[in-house]
C-alpha atoms as a PDB file:
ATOM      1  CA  UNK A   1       0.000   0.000   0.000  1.00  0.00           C
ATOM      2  CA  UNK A   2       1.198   3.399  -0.718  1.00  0.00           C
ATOM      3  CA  UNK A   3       2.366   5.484   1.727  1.00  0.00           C
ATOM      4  CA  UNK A   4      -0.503   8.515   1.318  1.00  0.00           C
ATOM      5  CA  UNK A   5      -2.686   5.520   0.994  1.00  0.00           C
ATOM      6  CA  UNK A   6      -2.389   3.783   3.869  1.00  0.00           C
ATOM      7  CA  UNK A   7      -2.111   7.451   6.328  1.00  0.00           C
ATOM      8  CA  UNK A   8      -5.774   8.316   4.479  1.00  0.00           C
ATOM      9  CA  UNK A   9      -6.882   4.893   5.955  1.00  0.00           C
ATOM     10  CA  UNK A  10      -5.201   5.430   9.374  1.00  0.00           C
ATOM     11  CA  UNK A  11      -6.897   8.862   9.288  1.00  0.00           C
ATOM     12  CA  UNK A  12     -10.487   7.561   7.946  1.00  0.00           C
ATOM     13  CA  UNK A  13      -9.854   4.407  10.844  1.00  0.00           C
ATOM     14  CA  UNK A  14      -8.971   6.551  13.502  1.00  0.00           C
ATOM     15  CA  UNK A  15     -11.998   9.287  13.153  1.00  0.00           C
ATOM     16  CA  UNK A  16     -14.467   6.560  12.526  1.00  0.00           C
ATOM     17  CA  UNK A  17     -13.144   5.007  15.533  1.00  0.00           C
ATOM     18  CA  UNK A  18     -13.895   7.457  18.013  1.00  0.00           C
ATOM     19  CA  UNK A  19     -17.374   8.390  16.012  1.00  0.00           C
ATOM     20  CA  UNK A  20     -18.429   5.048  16.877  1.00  0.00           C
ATOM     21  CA  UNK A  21     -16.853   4.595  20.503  1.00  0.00           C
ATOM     22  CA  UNK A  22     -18.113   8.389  21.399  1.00  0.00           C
ATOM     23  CA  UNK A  23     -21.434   7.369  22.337  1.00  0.00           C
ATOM     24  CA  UNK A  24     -21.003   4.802  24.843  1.00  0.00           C
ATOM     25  CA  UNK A  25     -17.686   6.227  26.494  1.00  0.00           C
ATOM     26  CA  UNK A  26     -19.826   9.286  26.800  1.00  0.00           C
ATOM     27  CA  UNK A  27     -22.613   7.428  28.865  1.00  0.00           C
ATOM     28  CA  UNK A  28     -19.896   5.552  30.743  1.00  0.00           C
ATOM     29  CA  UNK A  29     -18.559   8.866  31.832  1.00  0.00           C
ATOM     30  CA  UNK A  30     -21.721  10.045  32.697  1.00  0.00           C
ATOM     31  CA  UNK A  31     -22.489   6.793  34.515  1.00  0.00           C
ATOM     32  CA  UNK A  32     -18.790   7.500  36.558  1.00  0.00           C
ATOM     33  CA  UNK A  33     -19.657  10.942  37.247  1.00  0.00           C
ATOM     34  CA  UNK A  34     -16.821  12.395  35.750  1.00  0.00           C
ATOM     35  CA  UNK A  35     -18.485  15.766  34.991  1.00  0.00           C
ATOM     36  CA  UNK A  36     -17.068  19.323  34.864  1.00  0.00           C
ATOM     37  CA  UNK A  37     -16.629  20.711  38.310  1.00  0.00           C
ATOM     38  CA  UNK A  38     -16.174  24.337  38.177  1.00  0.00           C
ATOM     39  CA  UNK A  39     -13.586  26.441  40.666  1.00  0.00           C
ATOM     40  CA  UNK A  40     -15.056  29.097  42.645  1.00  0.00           C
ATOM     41  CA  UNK A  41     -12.059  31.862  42.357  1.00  0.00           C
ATOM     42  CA  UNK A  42     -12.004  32.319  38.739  1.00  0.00           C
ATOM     43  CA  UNK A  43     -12.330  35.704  37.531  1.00  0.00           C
ATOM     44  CA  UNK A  44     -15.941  36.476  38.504  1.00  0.00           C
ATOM     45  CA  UNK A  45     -17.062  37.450  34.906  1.00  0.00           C
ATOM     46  CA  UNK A  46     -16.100  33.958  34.053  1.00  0.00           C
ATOM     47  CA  UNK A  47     -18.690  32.003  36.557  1.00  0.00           C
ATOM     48  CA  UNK A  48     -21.710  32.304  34.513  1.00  0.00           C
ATOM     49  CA  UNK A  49     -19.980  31.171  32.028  1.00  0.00           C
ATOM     50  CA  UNK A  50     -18.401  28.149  33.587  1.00  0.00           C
ATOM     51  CA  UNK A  51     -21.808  27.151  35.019  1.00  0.00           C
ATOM     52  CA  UNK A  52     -23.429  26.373  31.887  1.00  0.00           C
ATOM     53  CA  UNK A  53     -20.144  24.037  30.995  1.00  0.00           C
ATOM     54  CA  UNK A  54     -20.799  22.113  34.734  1.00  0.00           C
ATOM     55  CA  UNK A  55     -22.223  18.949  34.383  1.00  0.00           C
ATOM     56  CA  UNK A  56     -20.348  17.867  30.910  1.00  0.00           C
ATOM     57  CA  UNK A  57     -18.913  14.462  31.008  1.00  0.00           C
ATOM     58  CA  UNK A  58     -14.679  15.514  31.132  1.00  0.00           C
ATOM     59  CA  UNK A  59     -11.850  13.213  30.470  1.00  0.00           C
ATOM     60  CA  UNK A  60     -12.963  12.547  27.086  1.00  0.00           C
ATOM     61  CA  UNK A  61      -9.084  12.792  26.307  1.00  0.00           C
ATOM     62  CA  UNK A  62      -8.686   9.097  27.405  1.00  0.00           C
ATOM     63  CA  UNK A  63     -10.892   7.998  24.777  1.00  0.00           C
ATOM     64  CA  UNK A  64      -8.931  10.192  22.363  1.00  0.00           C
ATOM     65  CA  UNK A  65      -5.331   9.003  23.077  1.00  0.00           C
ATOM     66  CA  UNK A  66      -6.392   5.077  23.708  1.00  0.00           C
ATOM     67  CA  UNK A  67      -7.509   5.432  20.085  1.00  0.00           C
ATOM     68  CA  UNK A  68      -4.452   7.245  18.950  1.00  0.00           C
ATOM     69  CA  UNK A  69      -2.379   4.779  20.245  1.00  0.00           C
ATOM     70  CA  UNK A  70      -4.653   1.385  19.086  1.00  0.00           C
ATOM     71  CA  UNK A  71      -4.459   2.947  15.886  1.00  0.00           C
ATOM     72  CA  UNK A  72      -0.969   3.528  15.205  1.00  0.00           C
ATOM     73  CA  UNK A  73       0.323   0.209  16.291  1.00  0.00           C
ATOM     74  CA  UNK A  74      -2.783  -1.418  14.419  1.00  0.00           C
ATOM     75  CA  UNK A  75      -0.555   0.434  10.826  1.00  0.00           C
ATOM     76  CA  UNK A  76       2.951  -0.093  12.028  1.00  0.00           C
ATOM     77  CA  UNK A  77       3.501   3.245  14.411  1.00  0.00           C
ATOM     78  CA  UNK A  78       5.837   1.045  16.732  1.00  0.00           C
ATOM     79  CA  UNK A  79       7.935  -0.796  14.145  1.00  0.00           C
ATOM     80  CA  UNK A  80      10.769   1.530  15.308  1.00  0.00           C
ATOM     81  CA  UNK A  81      12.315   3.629  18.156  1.00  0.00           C
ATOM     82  CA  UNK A  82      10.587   7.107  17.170  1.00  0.00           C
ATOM     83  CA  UNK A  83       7.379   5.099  18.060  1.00  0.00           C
ATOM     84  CA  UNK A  84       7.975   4.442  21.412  1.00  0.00           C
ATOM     85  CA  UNK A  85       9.667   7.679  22.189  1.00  0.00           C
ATOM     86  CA  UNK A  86       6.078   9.525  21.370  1.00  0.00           C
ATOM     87  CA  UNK A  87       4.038   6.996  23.331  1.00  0.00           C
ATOM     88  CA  UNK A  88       6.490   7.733  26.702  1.00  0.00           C
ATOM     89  CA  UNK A  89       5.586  11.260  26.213  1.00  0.00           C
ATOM     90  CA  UNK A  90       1.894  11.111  25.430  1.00  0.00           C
ATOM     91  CA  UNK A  91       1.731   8.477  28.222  1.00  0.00           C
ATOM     92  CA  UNK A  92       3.331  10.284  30.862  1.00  0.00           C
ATOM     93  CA  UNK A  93       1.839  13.497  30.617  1.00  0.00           C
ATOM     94  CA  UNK A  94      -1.388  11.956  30.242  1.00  0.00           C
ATOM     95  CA  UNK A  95      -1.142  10.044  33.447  1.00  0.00           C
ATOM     96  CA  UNK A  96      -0.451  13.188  34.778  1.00  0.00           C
ATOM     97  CA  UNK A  97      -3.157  14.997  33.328  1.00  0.00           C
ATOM     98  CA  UNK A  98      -5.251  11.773  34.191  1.00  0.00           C
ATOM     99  CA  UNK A  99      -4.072  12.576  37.981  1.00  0.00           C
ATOM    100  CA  UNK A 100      -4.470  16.252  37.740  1.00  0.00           C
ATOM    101  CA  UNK A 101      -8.680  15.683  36.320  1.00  0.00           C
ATOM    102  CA  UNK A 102      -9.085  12.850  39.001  1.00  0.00           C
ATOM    103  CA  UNK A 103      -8.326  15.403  42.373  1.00  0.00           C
ATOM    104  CA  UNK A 104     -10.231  17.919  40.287  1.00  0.00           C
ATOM    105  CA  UNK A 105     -13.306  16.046  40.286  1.00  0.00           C
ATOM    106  CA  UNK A 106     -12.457  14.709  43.859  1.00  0.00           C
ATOM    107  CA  UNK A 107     -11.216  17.921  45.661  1.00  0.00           C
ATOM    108  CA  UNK A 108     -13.007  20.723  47.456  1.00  0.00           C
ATOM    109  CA  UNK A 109     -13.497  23.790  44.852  1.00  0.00           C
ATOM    110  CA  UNK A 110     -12.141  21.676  42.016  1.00  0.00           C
ATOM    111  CA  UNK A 111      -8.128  22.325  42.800  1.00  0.00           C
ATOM    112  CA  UNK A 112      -5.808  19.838  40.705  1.00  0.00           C
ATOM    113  CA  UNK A 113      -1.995  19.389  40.917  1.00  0.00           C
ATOM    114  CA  UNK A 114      -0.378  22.493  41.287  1.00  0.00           C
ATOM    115  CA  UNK A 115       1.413  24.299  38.304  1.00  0.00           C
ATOM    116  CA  UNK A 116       4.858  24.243  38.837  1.00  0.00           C
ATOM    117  CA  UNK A 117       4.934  20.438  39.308  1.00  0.00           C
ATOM    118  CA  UNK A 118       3.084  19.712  36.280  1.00  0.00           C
ATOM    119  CA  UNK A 119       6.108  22.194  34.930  1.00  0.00           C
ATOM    120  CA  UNK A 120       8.846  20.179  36.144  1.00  0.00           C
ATOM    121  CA  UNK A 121       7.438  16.947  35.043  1.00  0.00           C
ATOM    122  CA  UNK A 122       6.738  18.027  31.274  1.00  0.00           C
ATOM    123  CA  UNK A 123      10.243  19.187  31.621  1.00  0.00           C
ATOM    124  CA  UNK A 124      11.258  16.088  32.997  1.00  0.00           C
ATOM    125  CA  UNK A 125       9.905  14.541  30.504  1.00  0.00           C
ATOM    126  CA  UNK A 126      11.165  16.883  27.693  1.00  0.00           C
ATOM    127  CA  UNK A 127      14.660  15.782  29.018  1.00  0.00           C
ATOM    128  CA  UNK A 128      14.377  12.029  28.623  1.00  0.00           C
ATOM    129  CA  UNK A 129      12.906  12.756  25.194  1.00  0.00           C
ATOM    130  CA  UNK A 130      15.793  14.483  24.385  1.00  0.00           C
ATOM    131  CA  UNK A 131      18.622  12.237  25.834  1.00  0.00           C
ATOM    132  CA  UNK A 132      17.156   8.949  24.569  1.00  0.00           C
ATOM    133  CA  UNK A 133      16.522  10.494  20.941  1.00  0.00           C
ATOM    134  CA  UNK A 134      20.352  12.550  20.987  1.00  0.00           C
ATOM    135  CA  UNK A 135      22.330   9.915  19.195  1.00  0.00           C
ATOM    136  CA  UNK A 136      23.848  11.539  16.354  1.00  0.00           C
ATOM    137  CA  UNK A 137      23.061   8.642  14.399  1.00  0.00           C
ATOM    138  CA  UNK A 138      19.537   8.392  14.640  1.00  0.00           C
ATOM    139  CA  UNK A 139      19.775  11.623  12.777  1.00  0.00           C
ATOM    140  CA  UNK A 140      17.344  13.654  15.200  1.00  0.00           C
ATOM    141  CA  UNK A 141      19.155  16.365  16.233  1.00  0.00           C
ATOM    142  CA  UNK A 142      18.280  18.357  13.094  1.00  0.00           C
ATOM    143  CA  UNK A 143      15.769  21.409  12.516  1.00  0.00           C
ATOM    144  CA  UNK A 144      14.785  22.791   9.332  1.00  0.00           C
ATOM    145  CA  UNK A 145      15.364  26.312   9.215  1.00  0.00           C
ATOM    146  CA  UNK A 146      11.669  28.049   7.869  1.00  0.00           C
ATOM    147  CA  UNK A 147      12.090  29.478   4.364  1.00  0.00           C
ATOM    148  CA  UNK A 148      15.618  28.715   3.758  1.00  0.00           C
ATOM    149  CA  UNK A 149      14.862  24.726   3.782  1.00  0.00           C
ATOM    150  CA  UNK A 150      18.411  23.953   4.974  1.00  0.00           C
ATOM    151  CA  UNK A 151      18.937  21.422   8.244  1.00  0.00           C
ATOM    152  CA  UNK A 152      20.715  22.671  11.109  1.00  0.00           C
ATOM    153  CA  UNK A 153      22.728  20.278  13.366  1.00  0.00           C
ATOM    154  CA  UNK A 154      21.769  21.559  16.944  1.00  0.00           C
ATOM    155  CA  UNK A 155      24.206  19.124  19.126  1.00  0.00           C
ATOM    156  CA  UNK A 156      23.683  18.863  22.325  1.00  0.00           C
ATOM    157  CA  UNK A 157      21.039  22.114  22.513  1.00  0.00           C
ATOM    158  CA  UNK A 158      18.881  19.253  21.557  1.00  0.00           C
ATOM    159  CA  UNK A 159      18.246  18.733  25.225  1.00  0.00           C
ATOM    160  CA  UNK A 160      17.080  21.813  26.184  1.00  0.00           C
ATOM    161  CA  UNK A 161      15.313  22.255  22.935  1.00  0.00           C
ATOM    162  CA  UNK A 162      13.260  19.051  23.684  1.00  0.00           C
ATOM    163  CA  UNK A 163      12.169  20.035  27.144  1.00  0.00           C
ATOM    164  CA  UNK A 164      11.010  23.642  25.979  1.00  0.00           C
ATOM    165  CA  UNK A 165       8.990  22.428  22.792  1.00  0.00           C
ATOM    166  CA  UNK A 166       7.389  19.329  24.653  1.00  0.00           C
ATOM    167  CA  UNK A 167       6.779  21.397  27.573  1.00  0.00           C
ATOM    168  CA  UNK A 168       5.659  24.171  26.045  1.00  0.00           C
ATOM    169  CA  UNK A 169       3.335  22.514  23.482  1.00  0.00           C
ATOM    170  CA  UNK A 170       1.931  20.193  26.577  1.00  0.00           C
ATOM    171  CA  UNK A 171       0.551  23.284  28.895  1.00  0.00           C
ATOM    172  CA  UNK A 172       0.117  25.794  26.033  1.00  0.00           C
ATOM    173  CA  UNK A 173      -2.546  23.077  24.583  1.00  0.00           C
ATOM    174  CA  UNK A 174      -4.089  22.753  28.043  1.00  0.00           C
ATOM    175  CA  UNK A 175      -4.150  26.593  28.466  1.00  0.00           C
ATOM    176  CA  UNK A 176      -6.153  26.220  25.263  1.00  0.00           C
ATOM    177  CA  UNK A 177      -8.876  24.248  26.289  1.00  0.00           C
ATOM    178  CA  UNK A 178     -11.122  26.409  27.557  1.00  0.00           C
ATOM    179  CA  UNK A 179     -13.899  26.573  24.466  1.00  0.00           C
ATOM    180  CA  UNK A 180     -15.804  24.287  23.284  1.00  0.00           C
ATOM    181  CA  UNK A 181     -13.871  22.823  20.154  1.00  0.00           C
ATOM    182  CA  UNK A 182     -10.825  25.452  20.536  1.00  0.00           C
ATOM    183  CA  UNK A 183      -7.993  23.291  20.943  1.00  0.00           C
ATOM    184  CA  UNK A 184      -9.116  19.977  19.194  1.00  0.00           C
ATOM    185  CA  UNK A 185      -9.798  22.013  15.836  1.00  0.00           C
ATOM    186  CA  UNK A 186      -6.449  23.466  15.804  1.00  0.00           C
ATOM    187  CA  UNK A 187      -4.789  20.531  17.038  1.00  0.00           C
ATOM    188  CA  UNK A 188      -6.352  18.516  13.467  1.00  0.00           C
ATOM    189  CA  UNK A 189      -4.837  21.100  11.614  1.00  0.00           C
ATOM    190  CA  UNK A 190      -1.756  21.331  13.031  1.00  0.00           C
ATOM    191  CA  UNK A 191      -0.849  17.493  13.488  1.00  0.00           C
ATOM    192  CA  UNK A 192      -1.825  17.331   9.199  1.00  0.00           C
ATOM    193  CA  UNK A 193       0.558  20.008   8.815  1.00  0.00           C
ATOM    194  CA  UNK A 194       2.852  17.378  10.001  1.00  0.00           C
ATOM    195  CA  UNK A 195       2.013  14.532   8.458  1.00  0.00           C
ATOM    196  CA  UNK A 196       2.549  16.513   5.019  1.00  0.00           C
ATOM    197  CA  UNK A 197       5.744  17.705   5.906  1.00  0.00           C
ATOM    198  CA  UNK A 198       6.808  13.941   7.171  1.00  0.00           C
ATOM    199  CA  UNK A 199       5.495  12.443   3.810  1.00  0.00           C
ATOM    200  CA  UNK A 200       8.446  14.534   1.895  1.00  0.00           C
ATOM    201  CA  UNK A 201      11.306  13.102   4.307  1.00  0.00           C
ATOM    202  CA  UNK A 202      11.533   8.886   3.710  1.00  0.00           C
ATOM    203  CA  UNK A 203      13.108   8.953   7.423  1.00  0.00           C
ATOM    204  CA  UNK A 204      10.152  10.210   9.193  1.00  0.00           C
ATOM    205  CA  UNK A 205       7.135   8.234   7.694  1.00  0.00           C
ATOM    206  CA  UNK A 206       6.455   6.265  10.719  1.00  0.00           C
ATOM    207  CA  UNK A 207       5.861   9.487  12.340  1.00  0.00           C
ATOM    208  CA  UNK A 208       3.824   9.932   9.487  1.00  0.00           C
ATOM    209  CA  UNK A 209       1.466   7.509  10.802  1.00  0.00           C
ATOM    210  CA  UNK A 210       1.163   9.180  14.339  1.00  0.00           C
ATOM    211  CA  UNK A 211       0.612  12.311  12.356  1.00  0.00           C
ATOM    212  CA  UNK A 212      -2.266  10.895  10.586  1.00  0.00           C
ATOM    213  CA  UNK A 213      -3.721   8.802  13.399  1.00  0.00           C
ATOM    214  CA  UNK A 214      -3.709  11.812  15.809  1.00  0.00           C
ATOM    215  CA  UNK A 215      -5.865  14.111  13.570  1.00  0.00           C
ATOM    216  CA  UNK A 216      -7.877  11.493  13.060  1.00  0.00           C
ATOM    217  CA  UNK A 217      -8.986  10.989  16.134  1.00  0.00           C
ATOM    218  CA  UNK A 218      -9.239  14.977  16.790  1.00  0.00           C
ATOM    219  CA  UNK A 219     -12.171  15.483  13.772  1.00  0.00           C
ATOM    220  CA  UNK A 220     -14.118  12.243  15.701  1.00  0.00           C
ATOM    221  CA  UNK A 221     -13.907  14.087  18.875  1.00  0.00           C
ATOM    222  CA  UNK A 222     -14.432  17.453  17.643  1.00  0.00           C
ATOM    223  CA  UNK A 223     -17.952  15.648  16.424  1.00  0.00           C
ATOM    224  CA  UNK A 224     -19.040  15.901  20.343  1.00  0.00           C
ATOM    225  CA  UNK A 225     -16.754  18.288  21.696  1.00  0.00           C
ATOM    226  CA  UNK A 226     -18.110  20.897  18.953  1.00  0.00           C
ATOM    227  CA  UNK A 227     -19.924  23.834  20.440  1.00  0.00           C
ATOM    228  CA  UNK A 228     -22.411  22.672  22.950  1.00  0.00           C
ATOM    229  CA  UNK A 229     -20.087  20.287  24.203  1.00  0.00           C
ATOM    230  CA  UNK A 230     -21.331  16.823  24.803  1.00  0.00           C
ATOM    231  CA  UNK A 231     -17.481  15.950  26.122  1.00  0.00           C
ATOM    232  CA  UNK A 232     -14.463  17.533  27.376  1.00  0.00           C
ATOM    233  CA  UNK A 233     -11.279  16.526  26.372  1.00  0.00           C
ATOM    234  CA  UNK A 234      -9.918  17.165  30.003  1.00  0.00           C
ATOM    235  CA  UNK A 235      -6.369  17.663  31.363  1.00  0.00           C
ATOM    236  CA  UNK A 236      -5.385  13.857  29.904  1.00  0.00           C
ATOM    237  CA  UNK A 237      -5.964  14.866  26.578  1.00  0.00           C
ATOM    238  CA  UNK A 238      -5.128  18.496  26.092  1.00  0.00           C
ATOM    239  CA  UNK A 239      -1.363  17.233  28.147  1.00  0.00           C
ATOM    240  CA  UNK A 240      -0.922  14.114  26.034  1.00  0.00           C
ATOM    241  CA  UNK A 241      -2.391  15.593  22.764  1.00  0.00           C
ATOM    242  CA  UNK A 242       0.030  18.498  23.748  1.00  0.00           C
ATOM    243  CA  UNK A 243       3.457  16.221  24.621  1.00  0.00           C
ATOM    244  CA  UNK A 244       2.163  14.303  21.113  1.00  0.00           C
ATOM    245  CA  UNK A 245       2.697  17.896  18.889  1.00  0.00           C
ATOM    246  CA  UNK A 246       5.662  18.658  20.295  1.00  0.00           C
ATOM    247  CA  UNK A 247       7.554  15.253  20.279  1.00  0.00           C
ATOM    248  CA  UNK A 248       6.382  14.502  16.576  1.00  0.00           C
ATOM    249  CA  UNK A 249       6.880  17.974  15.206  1.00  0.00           C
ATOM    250  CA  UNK A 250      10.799  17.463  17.076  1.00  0.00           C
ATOM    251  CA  UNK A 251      11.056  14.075  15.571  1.00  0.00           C
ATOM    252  CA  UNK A 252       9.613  15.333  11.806  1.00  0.00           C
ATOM    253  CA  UNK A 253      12.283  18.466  12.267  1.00  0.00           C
ATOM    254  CA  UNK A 254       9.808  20.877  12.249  1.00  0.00           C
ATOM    255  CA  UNK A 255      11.032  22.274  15.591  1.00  0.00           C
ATOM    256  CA  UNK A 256      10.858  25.754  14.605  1.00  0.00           C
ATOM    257  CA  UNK A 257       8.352  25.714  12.338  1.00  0.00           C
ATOM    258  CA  UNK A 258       6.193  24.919  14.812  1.00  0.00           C
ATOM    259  CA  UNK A 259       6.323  28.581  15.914  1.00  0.00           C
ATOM    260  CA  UNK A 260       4.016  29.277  12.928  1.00  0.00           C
ATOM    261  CA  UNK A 261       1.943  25.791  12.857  1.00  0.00           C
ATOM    262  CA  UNK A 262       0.760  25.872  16.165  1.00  0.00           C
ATOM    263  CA  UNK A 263       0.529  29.905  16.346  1.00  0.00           C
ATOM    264  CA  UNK A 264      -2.741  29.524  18.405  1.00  0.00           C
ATOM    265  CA  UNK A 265      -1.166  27.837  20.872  1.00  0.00           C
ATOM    266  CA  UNK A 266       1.850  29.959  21.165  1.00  0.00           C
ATOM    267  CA  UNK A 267      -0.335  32.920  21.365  1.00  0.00           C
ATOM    268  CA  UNK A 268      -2.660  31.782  23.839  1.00  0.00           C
ATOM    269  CA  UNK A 269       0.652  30.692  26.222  1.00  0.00           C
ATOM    270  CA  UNK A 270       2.339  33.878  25.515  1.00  0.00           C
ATOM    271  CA  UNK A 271      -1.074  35.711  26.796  1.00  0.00           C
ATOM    272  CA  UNK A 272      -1.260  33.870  29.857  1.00  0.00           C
ATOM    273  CA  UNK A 273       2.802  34.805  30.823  1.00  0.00           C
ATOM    274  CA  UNK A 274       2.013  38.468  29.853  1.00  0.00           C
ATOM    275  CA  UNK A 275      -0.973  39.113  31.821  1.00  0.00           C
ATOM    276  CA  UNK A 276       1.039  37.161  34.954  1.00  0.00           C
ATOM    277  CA  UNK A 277       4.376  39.453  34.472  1.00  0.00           C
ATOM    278  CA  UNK A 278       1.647  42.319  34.196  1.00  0.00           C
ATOM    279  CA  UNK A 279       0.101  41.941  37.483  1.00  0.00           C
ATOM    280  CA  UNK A 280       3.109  40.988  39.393  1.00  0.00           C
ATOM    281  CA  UNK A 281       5.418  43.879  38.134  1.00  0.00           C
ATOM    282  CA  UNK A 282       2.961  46.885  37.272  1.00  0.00           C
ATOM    283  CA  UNK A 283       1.113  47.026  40.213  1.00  0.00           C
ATOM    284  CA  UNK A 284      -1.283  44.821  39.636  1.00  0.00           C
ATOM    285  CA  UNK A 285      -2.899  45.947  36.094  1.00  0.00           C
ATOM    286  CA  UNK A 286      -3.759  44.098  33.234  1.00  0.00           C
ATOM    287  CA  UNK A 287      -2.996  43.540  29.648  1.00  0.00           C
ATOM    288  CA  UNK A 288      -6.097  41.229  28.717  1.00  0.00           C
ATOM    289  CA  UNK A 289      -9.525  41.304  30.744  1.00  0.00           C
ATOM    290  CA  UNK A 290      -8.952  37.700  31.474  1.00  0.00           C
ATOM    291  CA  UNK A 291      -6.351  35.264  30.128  1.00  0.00           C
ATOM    292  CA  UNK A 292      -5.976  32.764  28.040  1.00  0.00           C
ATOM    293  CA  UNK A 293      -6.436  35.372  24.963  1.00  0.00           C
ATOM    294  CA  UNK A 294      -9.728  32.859  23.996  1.00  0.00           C
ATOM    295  CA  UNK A 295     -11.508  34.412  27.221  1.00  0.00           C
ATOM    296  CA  UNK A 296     -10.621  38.173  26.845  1.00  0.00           C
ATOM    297  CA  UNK A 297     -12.631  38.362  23.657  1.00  0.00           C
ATOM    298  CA  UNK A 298     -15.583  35.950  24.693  1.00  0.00           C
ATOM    299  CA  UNK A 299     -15.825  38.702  27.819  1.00  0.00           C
ATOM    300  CA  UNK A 300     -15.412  41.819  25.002  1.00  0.00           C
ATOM    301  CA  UNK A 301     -18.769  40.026  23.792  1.00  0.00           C
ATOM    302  CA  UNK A 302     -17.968  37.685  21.059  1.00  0.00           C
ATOM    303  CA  UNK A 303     -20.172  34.930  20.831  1.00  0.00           C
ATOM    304  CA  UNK A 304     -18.289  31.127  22.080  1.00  0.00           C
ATOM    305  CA  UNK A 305     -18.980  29.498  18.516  1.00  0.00           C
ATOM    306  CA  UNK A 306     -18.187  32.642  16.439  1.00  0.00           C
ATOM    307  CA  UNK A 307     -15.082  32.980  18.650  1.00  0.00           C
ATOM    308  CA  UNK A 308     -13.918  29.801  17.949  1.00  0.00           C
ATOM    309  CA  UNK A 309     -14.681  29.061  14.360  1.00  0.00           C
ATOM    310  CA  UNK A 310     -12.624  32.192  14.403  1.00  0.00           C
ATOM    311  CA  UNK A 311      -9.793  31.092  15.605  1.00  0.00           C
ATOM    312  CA  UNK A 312     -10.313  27.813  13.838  1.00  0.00           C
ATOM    313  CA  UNK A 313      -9.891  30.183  10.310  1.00  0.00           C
ATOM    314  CA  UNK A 314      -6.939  31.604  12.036  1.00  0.00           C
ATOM    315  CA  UNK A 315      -5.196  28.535  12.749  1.00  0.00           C
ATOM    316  CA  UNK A 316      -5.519  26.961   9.376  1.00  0.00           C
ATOM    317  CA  UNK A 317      -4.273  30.327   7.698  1.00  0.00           C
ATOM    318  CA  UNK A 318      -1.182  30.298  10.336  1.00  0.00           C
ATOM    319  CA  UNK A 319      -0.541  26.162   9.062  1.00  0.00           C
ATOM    320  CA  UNK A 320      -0.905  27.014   5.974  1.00  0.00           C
ATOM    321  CA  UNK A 321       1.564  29.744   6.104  1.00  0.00           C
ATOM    322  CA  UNK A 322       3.915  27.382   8.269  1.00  0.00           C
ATOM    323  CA  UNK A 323       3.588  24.114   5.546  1.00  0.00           C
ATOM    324  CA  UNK A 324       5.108  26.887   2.959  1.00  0.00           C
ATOM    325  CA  UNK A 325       8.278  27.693   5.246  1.00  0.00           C
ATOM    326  CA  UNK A 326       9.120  24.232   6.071  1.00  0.00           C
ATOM    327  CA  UNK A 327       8.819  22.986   2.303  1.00  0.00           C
END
């Protein structure tokens, strides 16, 4: 089977997957009681808006990566090391996100794991990324440069490279997740972005297959988690869908390009540390009436859908725009 072939079928498999599993892991999580809580000292404007989101079924991410991962060994996505190295990523900061949801629901007023240890673990995890995949051999330790096309040999900055871009893709993702279809729209754009790029280089099409098997199942969640949400992807999936973007768009050498391929993401992080620096160093006053970015225009008025399909346009245009400065 030919290569676009068969990742068309591992996309169509994986989508039709979750379309058809959706239903009853729905019900089951309803039957669980694994529903939205909502946290009390939120920005105030916020708790109306959080109320009408209480009561969703959450965790919906386990469904997502349990397919992801069924799927890619079912088409070959662990016949060699770079396999592996993405399922130790999306598995660990899944369990963590798993963790994270389960004192959520379990908790007084909601609280999860704390931020700066769910920091040092993606980080943590970001390192052993990077020292098991930084044998010059394996030929890893490369990044195309955007518009010039030419691969840079990074040495030993691969480390610190790895724990930035896993990190920063893991909690940037989850940071994202705060509409109804935000994240998992732009994540199906952004992991086909990578599975075009992969098809051009004959060394990365087995993370060709991840790349086509995560989208996949992204459009047959999106189906419930479009705006009103009948699921929520929850800290397990935005984490491991997160770790997943990074670590294949590291091991596809699209490092930097993901800058511009994920440009919702970065955006919506980058909103969150300005409107922290902000209030701690200017007195207390605010860039954004609320961060992540997402919430500052759905409190300026802007309708949830219209907000998102909005950003859904925008994220397309910015892959678009990053497929043409990695090719």
């Amino acid at each position: 089977m030919a290569l676009k072939t068969q990742l068309c079928v591992v996309f169509l498999a994986s989508a039709l997957g979750v379309l058809l599993i959706g239903p009853r892991a729905i019900r089951m999580l309803r039957a669980l009681k694994w529903l939205q809580p909502m946290r009390h000292e939120d920005c105030p404007p916020l708790i109306p808006l959080q109320q009408a989101k209480q009561g969703t079924p959450t965790m919906g991410g386990l469904i997502v990566l349990g397919i992801a991962i069924l799927g890619a060994a079912a088409f070959g996505g662990f016949s060699g090391f770079e396999g592996w190295l993405v399922l130790g990523a999306v598995g660990s900061l899944g369990a963590m996100g798993c963790v994270d949801d389960w004192q959520k629901l379990r908790r007084p007023n909601a609280k999860g794991l704390r931020c700066m240890p769910k920091l040092l673990v993606a980080l943590l995890v970001g390192a052993m990324f990077g020292m098991l995949s930084a044998d010059p051999g394996a030929g890893f330790r490369q990044l195309v440069v955007p518009w010039l096309g030419e691969r840079v040999e990074v040495g030993w900055w691969w480390i610190p490279l790895s724990m930035a871009v896993i990190a920063g893709c893991a909690h940037a993702v989850n940071l994202s997740d705060g509409m109804d279809g935000l994240a998992v729209g732009c994540l199906s754009v952004a992991f086909a972005v990578l599975a075009v790029f992969a098809i051009t280089d004959p060394r990365s099409q087995l993370v060709a297959i991840w790349c086509a098997s995560l989208p996949g199942e992204c459009v047959g969640f999106l189906w419930f988690n479009s705006f009103p949400a009948s699921v929520f992807l929850g800290d397990v999936g935005a984490l491991g869908l997160g770790a997943a973007l990074g670590v294949l768009a590291l091991l596809s050498q699209a490092g930097l390009g993901l800058v511009i391929v994920g440009g919702i993401f970065v955006v919506e992080a980058l909103s969150v540390i300005l409107q922290v620096a902000s209030f701690r160093w200017r007195h207390q006053r605010r860039l954004f009436r609320v961060a992540p970015l997402h919430h500052h225009f759905q409190l300026g008025g802007l309708a949830e859908h219209k907000l998102v399909v909005r950003f859904w346009i925008v994220g397309a245009l910015l892959a678009a725009l990053g497929l043409s400065a990695l090719s």
